[in-house]
Protein backbone atom coordinates (compact mmCIF):
# COMPACT_ATOMS: atom_id res chain seq x y z
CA UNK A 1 -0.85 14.44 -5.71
CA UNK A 2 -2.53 16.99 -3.63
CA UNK A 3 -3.98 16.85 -0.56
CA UNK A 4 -7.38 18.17 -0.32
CA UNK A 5 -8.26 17.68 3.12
CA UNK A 6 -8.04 15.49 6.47
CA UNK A 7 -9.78 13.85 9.30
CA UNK A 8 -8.05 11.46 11.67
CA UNK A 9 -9.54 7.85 11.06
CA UNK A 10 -8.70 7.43 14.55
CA UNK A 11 -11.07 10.17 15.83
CA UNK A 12 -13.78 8.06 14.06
CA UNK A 13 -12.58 4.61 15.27
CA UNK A 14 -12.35 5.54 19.32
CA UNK A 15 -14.61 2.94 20.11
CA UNK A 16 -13.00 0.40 18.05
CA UNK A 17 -10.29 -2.26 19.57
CA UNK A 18 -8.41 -1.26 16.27
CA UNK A 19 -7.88 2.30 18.00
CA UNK A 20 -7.41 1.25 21.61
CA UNK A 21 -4.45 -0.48 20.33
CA UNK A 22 -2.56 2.58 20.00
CA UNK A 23 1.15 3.35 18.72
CA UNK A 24 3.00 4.09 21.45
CA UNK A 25 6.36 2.49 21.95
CA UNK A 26 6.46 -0.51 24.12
CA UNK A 27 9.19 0.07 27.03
CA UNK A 28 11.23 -2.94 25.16
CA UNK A 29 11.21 -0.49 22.14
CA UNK A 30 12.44 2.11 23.81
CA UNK A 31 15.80 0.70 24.72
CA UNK A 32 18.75 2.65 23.80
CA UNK A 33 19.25 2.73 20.00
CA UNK A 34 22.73 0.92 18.32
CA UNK A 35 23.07 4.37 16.22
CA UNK A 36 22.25 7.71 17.08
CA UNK A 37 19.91 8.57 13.53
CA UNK A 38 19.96 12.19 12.40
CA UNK A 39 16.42 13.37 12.37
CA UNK A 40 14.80 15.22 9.47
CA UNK A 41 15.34 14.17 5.30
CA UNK A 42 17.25 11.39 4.77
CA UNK A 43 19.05 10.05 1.88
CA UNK A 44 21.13 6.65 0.81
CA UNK A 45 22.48 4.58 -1.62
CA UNK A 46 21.28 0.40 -2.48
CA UNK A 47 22.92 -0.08 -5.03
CA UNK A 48 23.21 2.65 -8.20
CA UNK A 49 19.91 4.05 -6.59
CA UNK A 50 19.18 6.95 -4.39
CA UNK A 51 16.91 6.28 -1.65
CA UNK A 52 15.05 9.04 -0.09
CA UNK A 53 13.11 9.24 3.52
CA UNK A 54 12.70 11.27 6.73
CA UNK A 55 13.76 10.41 10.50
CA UNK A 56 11.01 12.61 12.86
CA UNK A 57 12.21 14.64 15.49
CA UNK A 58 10.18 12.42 18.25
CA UNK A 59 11.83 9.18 16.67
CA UNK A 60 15.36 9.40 17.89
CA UNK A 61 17.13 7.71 20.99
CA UNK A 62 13.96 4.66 20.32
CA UNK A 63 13.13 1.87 18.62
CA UNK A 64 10.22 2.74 15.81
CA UNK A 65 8.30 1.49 13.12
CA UNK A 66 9.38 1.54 9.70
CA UNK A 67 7.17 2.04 6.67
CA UNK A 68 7.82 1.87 3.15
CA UNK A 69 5.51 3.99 0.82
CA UNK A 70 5.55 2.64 -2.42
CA UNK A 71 4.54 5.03 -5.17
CA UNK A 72 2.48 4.18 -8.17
CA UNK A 73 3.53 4.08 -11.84
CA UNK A 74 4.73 7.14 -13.35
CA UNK A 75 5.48 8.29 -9.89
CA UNK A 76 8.40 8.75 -7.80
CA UNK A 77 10.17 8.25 -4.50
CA UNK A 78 10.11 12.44 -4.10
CA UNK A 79 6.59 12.55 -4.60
CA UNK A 80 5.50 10.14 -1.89
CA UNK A 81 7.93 11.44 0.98
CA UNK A 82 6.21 15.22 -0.22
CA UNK A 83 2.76 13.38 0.59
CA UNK A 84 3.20 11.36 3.31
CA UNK A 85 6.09 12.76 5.59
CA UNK A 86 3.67 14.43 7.62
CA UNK A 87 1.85 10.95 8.91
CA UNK A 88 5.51 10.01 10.03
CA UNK A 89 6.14 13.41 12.04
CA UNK A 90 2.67 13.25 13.40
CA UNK A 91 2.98 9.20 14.07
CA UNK A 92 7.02 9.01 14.99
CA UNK A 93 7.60 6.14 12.39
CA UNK A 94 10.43 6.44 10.22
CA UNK A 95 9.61 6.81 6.67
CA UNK A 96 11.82 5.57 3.21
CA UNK A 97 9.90 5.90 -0.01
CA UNK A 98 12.34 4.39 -2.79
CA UNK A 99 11.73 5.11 -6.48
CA UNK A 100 10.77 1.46 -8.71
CA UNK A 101 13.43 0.78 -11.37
CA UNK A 102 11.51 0.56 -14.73
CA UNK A 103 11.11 3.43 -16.76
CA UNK A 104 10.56 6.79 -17.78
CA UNK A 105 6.65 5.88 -17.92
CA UNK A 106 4.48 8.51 -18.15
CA UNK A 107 6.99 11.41 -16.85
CA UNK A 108 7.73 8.91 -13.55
CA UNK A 109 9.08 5.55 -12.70
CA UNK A 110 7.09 2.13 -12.22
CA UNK A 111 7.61 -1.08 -9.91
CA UNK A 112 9.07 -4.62 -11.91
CA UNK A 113 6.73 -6.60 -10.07
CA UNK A 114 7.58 -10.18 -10.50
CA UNK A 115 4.75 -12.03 -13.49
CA UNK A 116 3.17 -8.82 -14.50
CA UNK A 117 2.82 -5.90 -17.31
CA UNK A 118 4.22 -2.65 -15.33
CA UNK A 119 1.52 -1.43 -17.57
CA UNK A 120 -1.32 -2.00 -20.29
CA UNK A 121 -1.10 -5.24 -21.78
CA UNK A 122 1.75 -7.34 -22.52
CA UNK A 123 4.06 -4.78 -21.47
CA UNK A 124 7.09 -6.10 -19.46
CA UNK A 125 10.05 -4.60 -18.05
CA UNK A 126 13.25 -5.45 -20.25
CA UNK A 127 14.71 -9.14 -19.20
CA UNK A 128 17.63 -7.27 -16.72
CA UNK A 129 15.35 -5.19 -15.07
CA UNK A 130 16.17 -4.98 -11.41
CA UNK A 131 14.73 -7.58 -8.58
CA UNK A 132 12.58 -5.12 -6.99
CA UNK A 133 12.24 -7.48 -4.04
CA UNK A 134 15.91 -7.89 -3.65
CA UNK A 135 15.98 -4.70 -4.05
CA UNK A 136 13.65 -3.40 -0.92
CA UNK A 137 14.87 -5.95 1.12
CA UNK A 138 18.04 -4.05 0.55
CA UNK A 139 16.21 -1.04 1.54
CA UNK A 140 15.31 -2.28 4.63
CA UNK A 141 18.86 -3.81 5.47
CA UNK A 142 20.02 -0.16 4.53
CA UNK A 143 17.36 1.94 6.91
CA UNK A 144 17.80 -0.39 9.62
CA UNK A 145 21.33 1.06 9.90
CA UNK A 146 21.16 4.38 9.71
CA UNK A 147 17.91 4.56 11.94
CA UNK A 148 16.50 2.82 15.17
CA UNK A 149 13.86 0.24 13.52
CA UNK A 150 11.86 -2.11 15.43
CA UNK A 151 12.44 -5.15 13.24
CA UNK A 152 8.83 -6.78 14.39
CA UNK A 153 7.13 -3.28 13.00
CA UNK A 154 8.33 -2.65 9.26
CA UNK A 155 5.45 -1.93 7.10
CA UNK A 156 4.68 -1.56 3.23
CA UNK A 157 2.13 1.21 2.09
CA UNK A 158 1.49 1.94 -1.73
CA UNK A 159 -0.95 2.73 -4.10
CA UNK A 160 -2.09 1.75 -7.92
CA UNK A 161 1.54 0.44 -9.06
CA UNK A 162 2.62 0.38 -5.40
CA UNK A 163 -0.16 -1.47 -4.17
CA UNK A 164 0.86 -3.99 -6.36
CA UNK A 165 4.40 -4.32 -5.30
CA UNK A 166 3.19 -3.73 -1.45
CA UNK A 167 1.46 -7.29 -2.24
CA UNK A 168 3.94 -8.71 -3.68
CA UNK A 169 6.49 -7.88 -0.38
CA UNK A 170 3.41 -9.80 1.55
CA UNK A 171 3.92 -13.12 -0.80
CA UNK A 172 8.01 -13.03 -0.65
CA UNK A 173 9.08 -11.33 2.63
CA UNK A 174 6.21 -12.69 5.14
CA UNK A 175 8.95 -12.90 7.07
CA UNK A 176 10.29 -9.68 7.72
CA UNK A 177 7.07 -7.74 6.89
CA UNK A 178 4.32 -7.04 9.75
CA UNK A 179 1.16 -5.71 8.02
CA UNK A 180 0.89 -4.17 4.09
CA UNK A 181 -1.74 -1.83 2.83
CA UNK A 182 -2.48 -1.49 -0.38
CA UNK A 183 -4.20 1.42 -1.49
CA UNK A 184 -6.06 1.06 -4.62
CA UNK A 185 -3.79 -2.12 -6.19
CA UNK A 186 -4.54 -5.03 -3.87
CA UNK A 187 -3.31 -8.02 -5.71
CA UNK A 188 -2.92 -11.94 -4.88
CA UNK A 189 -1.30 -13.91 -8.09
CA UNK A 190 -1.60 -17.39 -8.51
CA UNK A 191 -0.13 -19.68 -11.56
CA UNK A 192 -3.90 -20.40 -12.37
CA UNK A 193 -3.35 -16.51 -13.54
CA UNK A 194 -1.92 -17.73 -17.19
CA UNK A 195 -5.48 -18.41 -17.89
CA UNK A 196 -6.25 -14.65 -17.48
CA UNK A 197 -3.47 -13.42 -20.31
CA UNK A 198 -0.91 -13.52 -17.79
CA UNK A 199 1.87 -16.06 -19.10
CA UNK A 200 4.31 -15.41 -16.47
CA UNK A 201 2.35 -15.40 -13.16
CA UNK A 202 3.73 -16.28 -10.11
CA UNK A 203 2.27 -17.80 -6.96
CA UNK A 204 1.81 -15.96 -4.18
CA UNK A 205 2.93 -18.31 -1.39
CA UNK A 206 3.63 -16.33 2.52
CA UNK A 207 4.87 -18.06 4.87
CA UNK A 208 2.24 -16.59 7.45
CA UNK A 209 -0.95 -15.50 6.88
CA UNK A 210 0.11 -11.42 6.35
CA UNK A 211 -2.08 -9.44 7.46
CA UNK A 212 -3.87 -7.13 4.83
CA UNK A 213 -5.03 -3.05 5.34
CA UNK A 214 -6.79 -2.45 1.93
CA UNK A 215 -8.14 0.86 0.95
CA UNK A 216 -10.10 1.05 -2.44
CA UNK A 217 -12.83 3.08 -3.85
CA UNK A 218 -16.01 1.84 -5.23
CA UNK A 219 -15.85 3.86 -8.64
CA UNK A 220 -11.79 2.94 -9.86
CA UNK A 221 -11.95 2.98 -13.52
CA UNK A 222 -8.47 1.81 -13.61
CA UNK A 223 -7.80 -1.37 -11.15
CA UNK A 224 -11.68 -1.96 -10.89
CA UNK A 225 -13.09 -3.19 -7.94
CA UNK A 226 -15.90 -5.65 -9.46
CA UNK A 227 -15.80 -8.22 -11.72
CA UNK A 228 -17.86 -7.50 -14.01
CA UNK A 229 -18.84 -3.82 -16.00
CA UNK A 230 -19.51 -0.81 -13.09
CA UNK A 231 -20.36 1.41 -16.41
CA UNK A 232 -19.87 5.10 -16.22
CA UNK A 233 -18.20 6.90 -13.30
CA UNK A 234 -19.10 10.14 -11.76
CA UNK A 235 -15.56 11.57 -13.27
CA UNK A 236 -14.96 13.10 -16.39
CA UNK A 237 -12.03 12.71 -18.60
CA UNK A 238 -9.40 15.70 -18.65
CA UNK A 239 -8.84 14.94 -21.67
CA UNK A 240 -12.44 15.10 -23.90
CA UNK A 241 -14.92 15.84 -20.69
CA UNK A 242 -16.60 12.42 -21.34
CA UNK A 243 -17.33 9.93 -18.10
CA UNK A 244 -14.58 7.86 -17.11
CA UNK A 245 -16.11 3.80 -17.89
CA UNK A 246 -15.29 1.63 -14.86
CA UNK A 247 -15.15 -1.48 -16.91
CA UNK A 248 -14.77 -5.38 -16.62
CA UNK A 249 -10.85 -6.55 -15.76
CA UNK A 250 -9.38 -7.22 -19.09
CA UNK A 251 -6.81 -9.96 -19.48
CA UNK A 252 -3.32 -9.49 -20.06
CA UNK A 253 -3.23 -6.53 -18.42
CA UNK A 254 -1.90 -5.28 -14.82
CA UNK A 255 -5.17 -5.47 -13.74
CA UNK A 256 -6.44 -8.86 -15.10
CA UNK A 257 -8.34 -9.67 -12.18
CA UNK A 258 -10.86 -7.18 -9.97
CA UNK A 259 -10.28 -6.09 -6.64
CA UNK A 260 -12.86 -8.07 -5.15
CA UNK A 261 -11.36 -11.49 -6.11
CA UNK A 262 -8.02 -10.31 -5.01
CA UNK A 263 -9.19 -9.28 -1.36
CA UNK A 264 -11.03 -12.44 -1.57
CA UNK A 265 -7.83 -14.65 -2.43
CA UNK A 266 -6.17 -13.02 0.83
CA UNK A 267 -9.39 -13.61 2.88
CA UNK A 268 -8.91 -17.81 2.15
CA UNK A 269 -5.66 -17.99 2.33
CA UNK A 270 -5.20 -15.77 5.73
CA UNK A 271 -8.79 -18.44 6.90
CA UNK A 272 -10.64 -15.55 7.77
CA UNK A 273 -14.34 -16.05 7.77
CA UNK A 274 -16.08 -15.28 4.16
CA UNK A 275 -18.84 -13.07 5.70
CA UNK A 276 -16.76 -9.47 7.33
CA UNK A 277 -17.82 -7.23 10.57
CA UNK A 278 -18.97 -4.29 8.69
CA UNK A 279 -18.89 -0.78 10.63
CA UNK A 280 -20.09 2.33 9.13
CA UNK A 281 -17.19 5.21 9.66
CA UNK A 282 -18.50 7.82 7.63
CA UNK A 283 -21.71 8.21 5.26
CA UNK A 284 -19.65 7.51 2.19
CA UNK A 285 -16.69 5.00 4.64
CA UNK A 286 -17.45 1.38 5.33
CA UNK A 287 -14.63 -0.68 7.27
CA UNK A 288 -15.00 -4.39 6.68
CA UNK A 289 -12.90 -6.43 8.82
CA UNK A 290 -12.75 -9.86 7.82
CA UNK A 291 -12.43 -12.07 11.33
CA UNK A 292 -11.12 -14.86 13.23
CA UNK A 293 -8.11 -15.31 10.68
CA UNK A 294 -5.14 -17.43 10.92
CA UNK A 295 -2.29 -16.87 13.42
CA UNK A 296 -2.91 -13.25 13.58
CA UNK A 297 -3.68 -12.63 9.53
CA UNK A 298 -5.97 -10.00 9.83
CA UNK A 299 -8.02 -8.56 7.08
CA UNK A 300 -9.49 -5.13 6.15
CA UNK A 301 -10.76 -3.70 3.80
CA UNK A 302 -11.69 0.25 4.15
CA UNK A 303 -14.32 0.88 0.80
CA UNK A 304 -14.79 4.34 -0.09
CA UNK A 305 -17.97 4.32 -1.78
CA UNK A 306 -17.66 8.12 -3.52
CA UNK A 307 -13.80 7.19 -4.20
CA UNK A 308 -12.13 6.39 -7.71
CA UNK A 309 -8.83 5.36 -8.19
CA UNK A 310 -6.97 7.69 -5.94
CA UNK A 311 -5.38 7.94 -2.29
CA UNK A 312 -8.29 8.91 -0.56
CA UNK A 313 -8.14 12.98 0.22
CA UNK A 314 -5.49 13.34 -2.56
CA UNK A 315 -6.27 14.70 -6.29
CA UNK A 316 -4.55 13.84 -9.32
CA UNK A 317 -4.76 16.21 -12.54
CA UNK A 318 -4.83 12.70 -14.21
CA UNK A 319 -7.71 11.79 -12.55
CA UNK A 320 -9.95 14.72 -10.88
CA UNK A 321 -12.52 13.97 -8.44
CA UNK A 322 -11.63 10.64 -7.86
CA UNK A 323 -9.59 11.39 -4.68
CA UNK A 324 -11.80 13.78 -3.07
CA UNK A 325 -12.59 12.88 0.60
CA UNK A 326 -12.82 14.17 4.29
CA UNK A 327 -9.90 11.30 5.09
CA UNK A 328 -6.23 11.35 4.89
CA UNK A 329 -5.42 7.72 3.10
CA UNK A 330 -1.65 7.20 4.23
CA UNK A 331 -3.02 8.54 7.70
CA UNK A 332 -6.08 5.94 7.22
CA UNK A 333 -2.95 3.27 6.34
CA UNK A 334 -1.07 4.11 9.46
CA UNK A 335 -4.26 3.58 11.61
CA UNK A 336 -4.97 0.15 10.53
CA UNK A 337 -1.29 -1.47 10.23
CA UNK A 338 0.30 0.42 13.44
CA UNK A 339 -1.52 -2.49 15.67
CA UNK A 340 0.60 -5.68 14.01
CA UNK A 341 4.07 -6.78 14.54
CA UNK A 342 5.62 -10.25 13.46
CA UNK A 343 4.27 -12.83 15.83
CA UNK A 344 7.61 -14.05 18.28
């Protein structure tokens, strides 16, 4: 993807408690480190797989933040360090962006995440495809040797395919994961999902109420935000130069249910209160914060209403125009998950 431009969220959030909160390292964090990480690229093995990441310069000799970017189907582990190792150097988290297990699909690699097509409809990863939740649990195990993590600050970014498995971390690892933001691919599953073509969905049970960072755009043809028809999009097909159709959530399929209903299945079970604090950040930027949640669950979403199915300020030759903005998404990701940590 490439980056068309950036602007700080947090220069636009100042006045915000979400900004006052900061990143800096608590003096507790900063105790002497177990291991003494090289800085810079970083590579490692889980398993048969090579896992790929980057240590900043200002991270060493302290405890820091981990966050695992998650890239979407077709994608790669390469690709999202390329795109998102500057938030880390600019931020002083560590960064490991694995690669999912299923595929070649279209010229990348997708996510097995658990009661779902990887994509389309009815299209499921082969019967030994690898635990992917086993599997970044493994991850984490592996990073938090090799570099100085603060285990109460390990976070999961990812977008389309990886916002899907960023979800799915929430449901099965509430326990070891602070804060997810899903960019584009918020999901919530629950068995009552078989009656939307999806035979093998699994609840979504966390033992906490995770708190949830969402960034979506208003116009995704692809994981639509409504439930019902948008109609045509203010992107064209590369293919034929018609309008992309932002259509209705079709059953069976990865995306069988809108975007809406699942921010709004994380909003009831988190207890947040159904009506959100909206603030304006930008003419075309609306931050809805969804309050007074359970034990800490927070919930936000960030709506781009000029966005498509993109990381916001990042273009796709897939999909042109649909991630042009004045923000930085996996800097606009940092922003709103670098203020939770596990409760004690």
């Amino acid at each position: 993807m490439k980056k068309c431009c950036s602007r700080p969220l947090s220069a636009f959030l100042a006045t915000l408690a979400l900004a006052m909160t900061g990143s800096a390292v608590t003096e507790a964090q900063a105790q002497e480190c177990p291991v003494s990480p090289a800085t810079g690229l970083i590579a490692f093995e889980v398993g048969v797989s090579t896992v790929l990441g980057h240590i900043p310069e200002t991270a060493a000799g302290k405890r820091v933040p981990l966050v695992l970017n998650l890239h979407p189907s077709g994608g790669s582990g390469l690709r999202s360090l390329e795109d998102s190792r500057h938030v880390a150097d600019e931020n002083g988290f560590v960064l490991v962006t694995p690669t999912g297990d299923v595929g070649p699909i279209f010229g990348g690699w997708t996510w097995n995440v658990p009661g779902v097509p990887t994509f389309g409809e009815g299209n499921y990863p082969a019967e030994d495809a690898r635990n992917e939740v086993e599997f970044l649990s493994q991850v984490i195990d592996k990073a938090s040797e090799i570099a100085c993590i603060d285990p109460k600050r390990i976070y999961v970014m990812g977008f389309s395919g990886g916002a899907r498995m960023a979800s799915r971390m929430a449901c099965d690892m509430a326990d070891r994961i602070a804060a997810i933001a899903p960019i584009g691919g918020i999901r919530f599953s629950k068995p009552s999902d078989t009656g939307l073509g999806l035979p093998n969905a699994q609840a979504c049970t966390p033992s906490r109420p995770v708190p949830v960072m969402a960034l979506h755009g208003h116009w995704d043809p692809t994981n639509v935000w409504y439930d019902s028809e948008l109609g045509e999009t203010p992107f064209l097909n590369p293919s034929d130069g018609s309008k992309r159709v932002a259509a209705a959530p079709k059953p069976g399929t990865s995306w069988s249910y809108s975007g809406e209903a699942a921010l709004a299945r994380w909003v009831e079970h988190n207890g947040c209160s159904l009506e959100p604090k909206i603030t304006d950040i930008a003419d075309d930027v609306q931050q809805r914060d969804y309050q007074d949640c359970r034990d800490g669950g927070d919930v936000t979403l960030m709506f781009f209403e000029d966005g498509g199915h993109a990381v916001p300020g990042y273009d796709t030759a897939w999909g042109p125009g649909q991630g042009i903005s004045d923000f930085d998404g996996y800097a606009v990701a940092w922003d709103l998950l670098k203020s939770h940590s596990l409760p004690e």
